[in-house]
Protein backbone atom coordinates (compact mmCIF):
# COMPACT_ATOMS: atom_id res chain seq x y z
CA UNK A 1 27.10 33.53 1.49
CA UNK A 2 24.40 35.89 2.34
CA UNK A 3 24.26 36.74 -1.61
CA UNK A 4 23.72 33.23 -2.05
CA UNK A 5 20.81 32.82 0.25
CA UNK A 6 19.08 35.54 -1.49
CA UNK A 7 19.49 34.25 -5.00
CA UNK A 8 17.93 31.01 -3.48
CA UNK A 9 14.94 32.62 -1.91
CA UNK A 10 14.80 34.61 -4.67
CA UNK A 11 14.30 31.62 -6.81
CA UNK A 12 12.34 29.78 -4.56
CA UNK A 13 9.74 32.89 -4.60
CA UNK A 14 9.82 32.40 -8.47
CA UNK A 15 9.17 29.35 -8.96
CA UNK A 16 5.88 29.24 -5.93
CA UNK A 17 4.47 32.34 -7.96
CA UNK A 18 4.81 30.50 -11.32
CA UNK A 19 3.12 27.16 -9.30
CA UNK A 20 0.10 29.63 -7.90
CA UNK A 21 -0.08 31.23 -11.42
CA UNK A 22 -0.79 27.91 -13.18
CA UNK A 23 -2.81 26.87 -10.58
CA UNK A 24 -4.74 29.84 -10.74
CA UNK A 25 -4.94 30.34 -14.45
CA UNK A 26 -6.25 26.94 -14.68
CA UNK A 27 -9.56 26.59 -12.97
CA UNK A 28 -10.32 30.15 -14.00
CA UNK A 29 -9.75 28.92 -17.48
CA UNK A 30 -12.02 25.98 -16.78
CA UNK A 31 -14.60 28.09 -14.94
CA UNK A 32 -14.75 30.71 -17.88
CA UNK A 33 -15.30 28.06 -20.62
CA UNK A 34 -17.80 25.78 -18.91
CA UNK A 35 -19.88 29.34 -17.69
CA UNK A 36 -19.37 30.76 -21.96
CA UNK A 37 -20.38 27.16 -23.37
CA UNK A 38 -23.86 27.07 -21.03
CA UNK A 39 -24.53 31.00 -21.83
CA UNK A 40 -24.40 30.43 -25.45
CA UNK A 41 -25.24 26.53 -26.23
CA UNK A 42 -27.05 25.96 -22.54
CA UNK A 43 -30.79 25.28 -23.96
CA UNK A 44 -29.02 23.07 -26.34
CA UNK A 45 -27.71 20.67 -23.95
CA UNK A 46 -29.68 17.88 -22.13
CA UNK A 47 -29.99 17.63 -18.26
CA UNK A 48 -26.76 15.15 -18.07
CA UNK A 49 -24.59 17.77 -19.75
CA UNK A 50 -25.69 21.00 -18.40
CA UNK A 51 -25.83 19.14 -14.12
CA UNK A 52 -21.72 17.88 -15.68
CA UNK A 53 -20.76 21.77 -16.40
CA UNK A 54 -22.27 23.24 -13.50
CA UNK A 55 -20.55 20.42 -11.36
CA UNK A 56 -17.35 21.26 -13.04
CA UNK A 57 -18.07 24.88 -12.28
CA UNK A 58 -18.58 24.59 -8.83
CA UNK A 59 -15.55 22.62 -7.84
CA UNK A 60 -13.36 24.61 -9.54
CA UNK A 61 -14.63 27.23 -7.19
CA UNK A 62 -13.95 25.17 -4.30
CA UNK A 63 -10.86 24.64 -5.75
CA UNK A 64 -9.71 28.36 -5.67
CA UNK A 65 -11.15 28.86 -2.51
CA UNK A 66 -9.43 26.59 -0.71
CA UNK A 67 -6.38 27.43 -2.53
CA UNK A 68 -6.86 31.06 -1.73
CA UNK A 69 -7.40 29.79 2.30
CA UNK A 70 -4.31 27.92 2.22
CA UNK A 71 -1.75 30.66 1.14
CA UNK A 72 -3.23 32.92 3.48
CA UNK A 73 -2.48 30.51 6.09
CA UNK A 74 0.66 30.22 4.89
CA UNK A 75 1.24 34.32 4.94
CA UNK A 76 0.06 34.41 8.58
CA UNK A 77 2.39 31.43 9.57
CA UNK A 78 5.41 32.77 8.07
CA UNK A 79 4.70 36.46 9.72
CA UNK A 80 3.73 33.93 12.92
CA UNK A 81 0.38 35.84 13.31
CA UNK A 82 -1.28 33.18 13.02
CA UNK A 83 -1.27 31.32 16.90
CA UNK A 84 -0.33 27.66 16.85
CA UNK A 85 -2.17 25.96 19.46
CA UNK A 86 -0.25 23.00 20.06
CA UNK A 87 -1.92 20.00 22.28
CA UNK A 88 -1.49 16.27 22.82
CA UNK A 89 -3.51 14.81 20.22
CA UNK A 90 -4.52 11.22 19.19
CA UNK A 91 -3.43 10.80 15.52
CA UNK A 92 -6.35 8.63 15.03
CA UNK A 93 -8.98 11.83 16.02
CA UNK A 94 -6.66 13.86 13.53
CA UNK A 95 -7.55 11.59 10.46
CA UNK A 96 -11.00 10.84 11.33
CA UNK A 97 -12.00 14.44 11.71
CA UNK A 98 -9.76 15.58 8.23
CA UNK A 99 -11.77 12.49 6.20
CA UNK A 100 -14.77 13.94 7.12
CA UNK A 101 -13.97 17.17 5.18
CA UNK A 102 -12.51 15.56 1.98
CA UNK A 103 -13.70 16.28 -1.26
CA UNK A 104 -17.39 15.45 -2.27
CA UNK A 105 -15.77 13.13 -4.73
CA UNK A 106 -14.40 10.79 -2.70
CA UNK A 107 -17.02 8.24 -2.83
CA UNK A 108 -15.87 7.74 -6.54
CA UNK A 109 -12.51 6.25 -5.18
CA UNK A 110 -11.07 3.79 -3.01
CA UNK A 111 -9.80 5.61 -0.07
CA UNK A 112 -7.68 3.28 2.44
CA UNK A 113 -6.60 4.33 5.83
CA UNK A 114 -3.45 2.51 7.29
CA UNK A 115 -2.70 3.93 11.10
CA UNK A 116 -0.72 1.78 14.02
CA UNK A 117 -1.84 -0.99 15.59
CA UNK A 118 -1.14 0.76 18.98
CA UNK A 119 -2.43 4.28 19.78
CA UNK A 120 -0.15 7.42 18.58
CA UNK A 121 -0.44 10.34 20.43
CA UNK A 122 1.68 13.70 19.05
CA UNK A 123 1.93 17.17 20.37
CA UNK A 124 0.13 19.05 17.59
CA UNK A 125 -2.17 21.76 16.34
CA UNK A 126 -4.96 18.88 15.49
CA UNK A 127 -6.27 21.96 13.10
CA UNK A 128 -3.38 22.43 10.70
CA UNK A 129 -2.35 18.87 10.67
CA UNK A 130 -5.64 17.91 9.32
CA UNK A 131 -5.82 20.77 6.74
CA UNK A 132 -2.79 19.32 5.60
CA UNK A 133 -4.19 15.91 5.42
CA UNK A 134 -7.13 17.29 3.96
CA UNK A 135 -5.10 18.85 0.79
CA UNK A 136 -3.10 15.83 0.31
CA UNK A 137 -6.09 13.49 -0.16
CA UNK A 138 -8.40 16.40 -2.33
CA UNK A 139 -5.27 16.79 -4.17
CA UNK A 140 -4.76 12.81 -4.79
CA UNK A 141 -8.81 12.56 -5.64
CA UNK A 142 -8.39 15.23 -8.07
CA UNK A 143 -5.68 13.70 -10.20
CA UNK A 144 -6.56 10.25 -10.07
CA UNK A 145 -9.08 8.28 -12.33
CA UNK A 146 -12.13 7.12 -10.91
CA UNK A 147 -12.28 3.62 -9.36
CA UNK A 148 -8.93 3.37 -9.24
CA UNK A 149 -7.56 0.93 -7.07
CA UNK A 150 -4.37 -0.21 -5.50
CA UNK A 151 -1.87 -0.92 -8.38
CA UNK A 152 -1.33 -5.09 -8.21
CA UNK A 153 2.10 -5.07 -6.77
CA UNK A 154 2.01 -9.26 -5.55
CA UNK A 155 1.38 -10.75 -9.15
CA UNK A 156 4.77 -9.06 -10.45
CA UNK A 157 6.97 -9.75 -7.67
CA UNK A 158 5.51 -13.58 -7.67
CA UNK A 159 6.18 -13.89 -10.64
CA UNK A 160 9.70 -12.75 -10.89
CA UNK A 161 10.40 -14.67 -7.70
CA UNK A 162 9.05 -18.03 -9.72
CA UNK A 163 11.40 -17.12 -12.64
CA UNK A 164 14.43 -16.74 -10.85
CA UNK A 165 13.64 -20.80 -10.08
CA UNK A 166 13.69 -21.33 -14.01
CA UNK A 167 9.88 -21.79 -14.14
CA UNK A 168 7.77 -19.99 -16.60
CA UNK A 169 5.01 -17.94 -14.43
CA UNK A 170 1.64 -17.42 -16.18
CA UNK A 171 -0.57 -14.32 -15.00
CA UNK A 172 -3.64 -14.47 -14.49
CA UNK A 173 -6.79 -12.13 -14.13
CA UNK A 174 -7.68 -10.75 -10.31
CA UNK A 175 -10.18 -12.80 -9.22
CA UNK A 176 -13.31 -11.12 -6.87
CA UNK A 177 -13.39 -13.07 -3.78
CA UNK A 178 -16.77 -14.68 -5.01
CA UNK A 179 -16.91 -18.55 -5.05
CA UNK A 180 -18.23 -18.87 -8.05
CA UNK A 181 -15.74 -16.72 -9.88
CA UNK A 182 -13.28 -18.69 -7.28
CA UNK A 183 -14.03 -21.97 -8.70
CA UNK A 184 -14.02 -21.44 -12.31
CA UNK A 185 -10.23 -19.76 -12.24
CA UNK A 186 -8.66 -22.58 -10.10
CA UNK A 187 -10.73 -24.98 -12.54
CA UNK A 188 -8.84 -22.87 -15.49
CA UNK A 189 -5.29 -23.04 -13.63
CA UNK A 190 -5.21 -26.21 -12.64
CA UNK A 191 -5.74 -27.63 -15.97
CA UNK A 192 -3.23 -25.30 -17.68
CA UNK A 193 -0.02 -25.16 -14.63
CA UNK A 194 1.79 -27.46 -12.70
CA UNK A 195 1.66 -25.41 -10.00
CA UNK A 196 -0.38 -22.26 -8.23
CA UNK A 197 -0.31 -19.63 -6.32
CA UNK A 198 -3.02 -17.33 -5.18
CA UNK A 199 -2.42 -13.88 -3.41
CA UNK A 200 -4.72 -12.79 -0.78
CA UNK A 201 -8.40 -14.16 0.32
CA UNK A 202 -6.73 -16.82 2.27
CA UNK A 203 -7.53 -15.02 5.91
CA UNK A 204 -9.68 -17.33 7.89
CA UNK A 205 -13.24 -15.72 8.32
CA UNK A 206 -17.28 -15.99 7.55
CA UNK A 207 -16.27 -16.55 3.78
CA UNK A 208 -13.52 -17.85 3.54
CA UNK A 209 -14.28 -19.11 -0.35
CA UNK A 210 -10.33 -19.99 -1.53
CA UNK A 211 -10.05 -22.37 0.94
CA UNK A 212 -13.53 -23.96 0.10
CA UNK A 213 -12.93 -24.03 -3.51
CA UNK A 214 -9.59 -26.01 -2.66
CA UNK A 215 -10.96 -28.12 -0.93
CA UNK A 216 -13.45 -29.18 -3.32
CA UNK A 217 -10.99 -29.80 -5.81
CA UNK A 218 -8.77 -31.86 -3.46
CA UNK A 219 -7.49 -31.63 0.41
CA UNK A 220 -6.48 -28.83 1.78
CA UNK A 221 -3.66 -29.99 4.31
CA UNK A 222 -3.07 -26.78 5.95
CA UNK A 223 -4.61 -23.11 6.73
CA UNK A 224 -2.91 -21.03 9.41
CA UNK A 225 0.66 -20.74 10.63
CA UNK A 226 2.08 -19.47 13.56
CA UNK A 227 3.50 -16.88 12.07
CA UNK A 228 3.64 -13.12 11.76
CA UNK A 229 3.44 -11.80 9.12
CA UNK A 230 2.11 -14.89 6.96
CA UNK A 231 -0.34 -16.64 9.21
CA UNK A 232 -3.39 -17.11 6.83
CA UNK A 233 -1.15 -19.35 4.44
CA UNK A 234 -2.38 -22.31 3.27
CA UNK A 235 -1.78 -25.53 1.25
CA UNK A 236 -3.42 -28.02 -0.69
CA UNK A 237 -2.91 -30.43 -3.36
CA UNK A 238 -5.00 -30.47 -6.11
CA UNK A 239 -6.64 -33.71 -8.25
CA UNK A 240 -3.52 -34.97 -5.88
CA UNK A 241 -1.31 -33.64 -8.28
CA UNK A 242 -1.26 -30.19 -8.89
CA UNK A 243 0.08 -27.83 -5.48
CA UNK A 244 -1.68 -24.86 -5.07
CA UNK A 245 -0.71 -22.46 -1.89
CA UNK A 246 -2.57 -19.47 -0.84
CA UNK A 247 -0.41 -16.70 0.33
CA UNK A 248 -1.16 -13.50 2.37
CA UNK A 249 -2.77 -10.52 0.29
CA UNK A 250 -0.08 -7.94 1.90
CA UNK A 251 3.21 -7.39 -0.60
CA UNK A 252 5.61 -8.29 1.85
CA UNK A 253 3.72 -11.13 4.02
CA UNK A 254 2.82 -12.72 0.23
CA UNK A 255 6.86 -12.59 -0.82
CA UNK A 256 7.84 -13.95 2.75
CA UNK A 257 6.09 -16.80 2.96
CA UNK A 258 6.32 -17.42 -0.50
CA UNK A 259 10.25 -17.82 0.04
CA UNK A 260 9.21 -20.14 3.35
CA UNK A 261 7.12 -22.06 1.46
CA UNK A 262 6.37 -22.39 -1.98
CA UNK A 263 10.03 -21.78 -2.93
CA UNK A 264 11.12 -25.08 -1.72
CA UNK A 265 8.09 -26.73 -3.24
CA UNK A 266 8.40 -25.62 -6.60
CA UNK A 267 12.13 -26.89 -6.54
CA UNK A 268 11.40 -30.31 -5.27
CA UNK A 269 8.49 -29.98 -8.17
CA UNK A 270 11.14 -29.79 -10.36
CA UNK A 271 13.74 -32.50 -8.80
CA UNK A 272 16.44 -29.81 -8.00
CA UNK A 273 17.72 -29.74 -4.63
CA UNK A 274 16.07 -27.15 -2.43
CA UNK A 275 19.11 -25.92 -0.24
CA UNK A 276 18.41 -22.73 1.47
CA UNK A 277 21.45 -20.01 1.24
CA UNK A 278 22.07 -18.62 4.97
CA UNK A 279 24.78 -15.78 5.54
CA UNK A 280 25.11 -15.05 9.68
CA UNK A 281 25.25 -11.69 10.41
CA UNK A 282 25.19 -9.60 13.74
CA UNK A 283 21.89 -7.27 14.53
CA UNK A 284 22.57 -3.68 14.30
CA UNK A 285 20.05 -2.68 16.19
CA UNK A 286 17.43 -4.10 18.82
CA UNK A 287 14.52 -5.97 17.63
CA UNK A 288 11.34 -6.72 19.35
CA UNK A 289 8.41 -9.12 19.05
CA UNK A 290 5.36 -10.29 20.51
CA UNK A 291 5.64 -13.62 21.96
CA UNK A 292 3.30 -16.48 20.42
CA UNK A 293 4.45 -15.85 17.46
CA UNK A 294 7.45 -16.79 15.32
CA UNK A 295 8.15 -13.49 12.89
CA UNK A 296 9.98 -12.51 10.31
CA UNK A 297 11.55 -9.37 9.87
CA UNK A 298 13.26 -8.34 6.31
CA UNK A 299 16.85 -7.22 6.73
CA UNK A 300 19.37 -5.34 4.29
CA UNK A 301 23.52 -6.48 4.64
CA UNK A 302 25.37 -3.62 5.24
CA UNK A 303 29.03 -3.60 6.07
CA UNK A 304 28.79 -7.68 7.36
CA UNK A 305 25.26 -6.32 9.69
CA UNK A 306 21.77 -7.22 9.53
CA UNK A 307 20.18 -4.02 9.45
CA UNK A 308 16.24 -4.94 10.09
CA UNK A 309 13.73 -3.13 8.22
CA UNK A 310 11.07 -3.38 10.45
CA UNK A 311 7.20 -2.69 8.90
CA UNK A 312 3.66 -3.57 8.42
CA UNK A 313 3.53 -5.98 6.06
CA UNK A 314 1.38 -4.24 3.04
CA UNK A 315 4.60 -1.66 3.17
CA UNK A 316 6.28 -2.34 -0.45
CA UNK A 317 9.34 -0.57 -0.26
CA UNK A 318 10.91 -3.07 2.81
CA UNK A 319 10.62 -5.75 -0.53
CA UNK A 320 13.10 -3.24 -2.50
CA UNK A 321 15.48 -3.00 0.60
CA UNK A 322 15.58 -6.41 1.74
CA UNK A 323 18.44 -8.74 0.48
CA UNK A 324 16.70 -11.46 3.02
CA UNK A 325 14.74 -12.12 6.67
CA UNK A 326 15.67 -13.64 10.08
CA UNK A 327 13.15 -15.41 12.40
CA UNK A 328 12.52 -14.50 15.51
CA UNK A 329 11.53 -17.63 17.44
CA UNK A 330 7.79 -17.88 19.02
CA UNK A 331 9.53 -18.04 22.54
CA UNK A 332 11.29 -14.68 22.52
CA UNK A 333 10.36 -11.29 22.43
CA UNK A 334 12.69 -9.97 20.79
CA UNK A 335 16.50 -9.97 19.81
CA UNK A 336 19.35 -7.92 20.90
CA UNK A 337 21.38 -5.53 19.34
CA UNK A 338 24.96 -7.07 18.35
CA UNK A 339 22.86 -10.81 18.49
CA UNK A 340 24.10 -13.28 15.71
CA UNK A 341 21.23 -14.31 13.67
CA UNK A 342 21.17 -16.55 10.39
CA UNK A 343 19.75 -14.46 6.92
CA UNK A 344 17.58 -15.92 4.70
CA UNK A 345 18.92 -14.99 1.11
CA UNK A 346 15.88 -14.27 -1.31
């Protein structure tokens, strides 16, 4: 066994040295070629190319440095002479202090920070955590395209959810929450659909521009819900024909209510029968709630139990564990363990 262990480490040293090798070789590489090409061509160049090399140059530097910083760091924690100074430590402080030290580049991208609702506090070295932080996010600016944004997750789950009804969905372009741009999509849609369905802009606020542009093209009947997540959804008909609902911009809120909502629409659109499928199941584990509220909670069926997958709702991967939700009623907070509730099917 002990033979064993050392072939592993043994490997495990391999392959790091290979990883630090490449990672090495390659800004080096970078930093060589960019410093040969302005040597020998530089007075050829313009302004624009020559400021684009040195930039190149000089965060490839930063690049090794930091890279350099961080095994060292790693040598002295492994030989534990480096002293861990662990205090109680407000995960917020943590992030906000590592953002601040991000790459240079960071403006280029969208950079979106998700922390609790409530205050976390952890028993940490605040210093290492946010080096750690720091990497991750340098490391996630350097290999992504500029301007990238979040990848459109609502328009393809939507749209697979309207399928499954035997309706043909039709994507169309993200919209800018401008009321202009607004008014000339819905204008497209509702000439072209029988029915629609927008994702996100729909919170009530200063703007609000979806539910003005519904409104100007017929009554908007409702906009808020009581419920959590899902409570900017609204409806309206359109040229009193056409039923447009706007759902939450968050994955899981926009599936949710889509379900509670526009699911039986569409099939009473279509004359089917809109009878919701309900399995009863027994909680496997506690489940609390604010009161005011009625929310939903996605749940996976495991072994005849609801199993709740409890999350914020812009967390995507609930969606691919979910076979369905409960609803905890406004006038609770919260549901025992072993409680029967009534599931939801998707």
């Amino acid at each position: 066994e002990e033979a064993a262990i050392r072939i592993r480490n043994e490997q495990f040293r391999s392959n790091l040295l290979r990883s630090i090798s490449h990672d090495l070789r390659t800004p080096l590489t970078s930093i060589s070629g960019n410093a040969s090409n302005l040597l020998s061509n530089g007075p050829e160049f313009d302004e624009a190319t020559r400021t684009r090399l040195y930039s190149d140059i000089y965060d490839d530097a930063v690049w090794l440095t930091n890279l350099v910083e961080n095994l060292l760091s790693l040598s002295r924690v492994e030989d534990e002479s480096i002293p861990m100074n662990y205090q109680v430590e407000l995960l917020e402080d943590i992030v906000d202090e590592a953002l601040l030290h991000t790459d240079r580049h960071r403006s280029e991208h969208r950079l979106l920070v998700d922390l609790p609702e409530k205050p976390v506090l952890l028993m940490a070295d605040a210093r290492l955590v946010a080096q750690v932080l720091i990497n991750l996010v340098n490391n996630a600016i350097a290999y992504t395209p500029k301007g990238t944004e979040i990848r459109n997750i609502n328009s393809v789950t939507l749209a697979a959810a309207v399928e499954a009804l035997g309706c043909q969905a039709k994507l169309y372009p993200i919209v800018p929450d401008e009321e202009a741009a607004l008014r000339e999509a819905i204008d497209t849609v509702r000439k072209e659909c029988d029915f629609l369905i927008i994702s996100g802009g729909s919170s009530v606020g200063e703007r609000d521009n979806v539910n003005r542009v519904l409104a100007s093209f017929g009554e908007v009947y409702f906009h808020g819900v009581a419920l959590k997540p899902g409570k900017p959804t609204m409806f309206a008909m359109l040229d009193g024909d056409v039923p447009a609902f706007g759902l939450p911009g968050h994955p899981a809120a926009a599936f949710y209510t889509f379900h509670l909502f526009a699911k039986p629409a569409i099939l009473k659109r279509r004359g089917a029968i809109a009878v919701p499928r309900y399995v009863e199941a027994a909680l496997s584990q506690k489940v609390p709630s604010n009161h005011g509220r009625e929310e939903i909670i996605g749940v996976a069926l495991e072994n005849g139990k609801a199993v709740p997958l409890p999350a914020k709702s812009g967390v995507v991967s609930v969606l691919s564990r979910a076979d369905g939700t409960i609803t905890i009623p406004r006038d609770l907070e919260g549901l025992e363990r072993g409680a029967k509730v009534k599931v939801l099917l998707f």
